[in-house]
Protein backbone atom coordinates (compact mmCIF):
# COMPACT_ATOMS: atom_id res chain seq x y z
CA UNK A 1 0.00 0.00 0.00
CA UNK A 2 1.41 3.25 -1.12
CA UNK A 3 0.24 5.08 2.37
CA UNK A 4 2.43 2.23 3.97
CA UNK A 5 5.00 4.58 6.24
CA UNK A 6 7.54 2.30 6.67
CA UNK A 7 7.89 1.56 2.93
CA UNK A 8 10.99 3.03 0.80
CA UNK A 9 10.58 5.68 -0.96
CA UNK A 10 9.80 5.83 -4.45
CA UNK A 11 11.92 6.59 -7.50
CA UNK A 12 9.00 8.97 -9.43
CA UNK A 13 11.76 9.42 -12.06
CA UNK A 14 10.81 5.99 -14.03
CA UNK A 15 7.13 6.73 -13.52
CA UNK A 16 7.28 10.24 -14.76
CA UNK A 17 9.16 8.51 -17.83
CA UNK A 18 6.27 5.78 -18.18
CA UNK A 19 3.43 8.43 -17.79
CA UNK A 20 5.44 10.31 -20.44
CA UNK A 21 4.93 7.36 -23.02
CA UNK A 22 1.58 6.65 -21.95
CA UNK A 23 0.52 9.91 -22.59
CA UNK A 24 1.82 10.43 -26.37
CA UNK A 25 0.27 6.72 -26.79
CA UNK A 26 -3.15 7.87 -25.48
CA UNK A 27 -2.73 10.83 -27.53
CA UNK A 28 -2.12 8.52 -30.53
CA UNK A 29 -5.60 5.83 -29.95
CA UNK A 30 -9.19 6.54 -30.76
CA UNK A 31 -11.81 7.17 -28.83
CA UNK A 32 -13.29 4.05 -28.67
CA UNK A 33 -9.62 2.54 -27.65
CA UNK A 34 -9.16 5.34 -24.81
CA UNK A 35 -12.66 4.66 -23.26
CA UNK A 36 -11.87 0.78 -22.99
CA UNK A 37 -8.50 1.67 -21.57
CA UNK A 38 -9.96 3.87 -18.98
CA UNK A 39 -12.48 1.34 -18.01
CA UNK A 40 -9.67 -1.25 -17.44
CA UNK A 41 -7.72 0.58 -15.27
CA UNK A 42 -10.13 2.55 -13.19
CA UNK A 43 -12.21 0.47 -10.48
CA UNK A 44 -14.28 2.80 -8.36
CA UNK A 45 -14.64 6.50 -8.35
CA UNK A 46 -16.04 8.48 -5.44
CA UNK A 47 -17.28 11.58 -6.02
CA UNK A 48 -18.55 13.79 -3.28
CA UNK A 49 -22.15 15.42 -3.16
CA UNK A 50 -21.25 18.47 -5.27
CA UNK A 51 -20.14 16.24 -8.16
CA UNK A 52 -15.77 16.70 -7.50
CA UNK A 53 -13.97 13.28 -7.22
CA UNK A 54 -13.20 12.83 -4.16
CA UNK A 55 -11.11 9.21 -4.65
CA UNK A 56 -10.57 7.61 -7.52
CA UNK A 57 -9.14 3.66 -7.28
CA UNK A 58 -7.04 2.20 -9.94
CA UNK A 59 -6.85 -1.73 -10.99
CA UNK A 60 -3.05 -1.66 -11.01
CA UNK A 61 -1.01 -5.04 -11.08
C-alpha cells in the first residue's frame, strides 16, 4: 500500500518517464480505444455530493 509509512521511498523518475509514453500513446488511440483503456484501469470512483472526485481507485497489477 502506497500510504504504507515504513515503505521506501519511491523513485517517481521511471514513472514520470512511463506516464510520459503513456501519454503520447493515449494521444495517438481513438476514442473508442481510450474509453476501454480507462475502463480497465479505473475500479471505483467516489465523487462527493457536489459532483468533484473525491477518490478515484485504480486496478493496477
Amino acid at each position: 500500500m502506497l500510504n504504507n509509512r515504513e515503505s521506501n521511498p519511491i523513485n517517481l523518475a521511471p514513472i514520470r518517464g512511463m506516464l510520459g509514453e503513456f501519454t503520447q500513446l493515449f494521444d495517438q488511440i481513438g476514442n473508442e480505444r481510450e474509453k476501454q483503456l480507462v475502463d480497465a484501469l479505473i475500479r471505483k470512483v467516489t465523487v462527493t455530493k457536489d459532483k468533484k472526485i473525491a477518490k478515484l481507485d485504480l486496478e493496477i497489477n
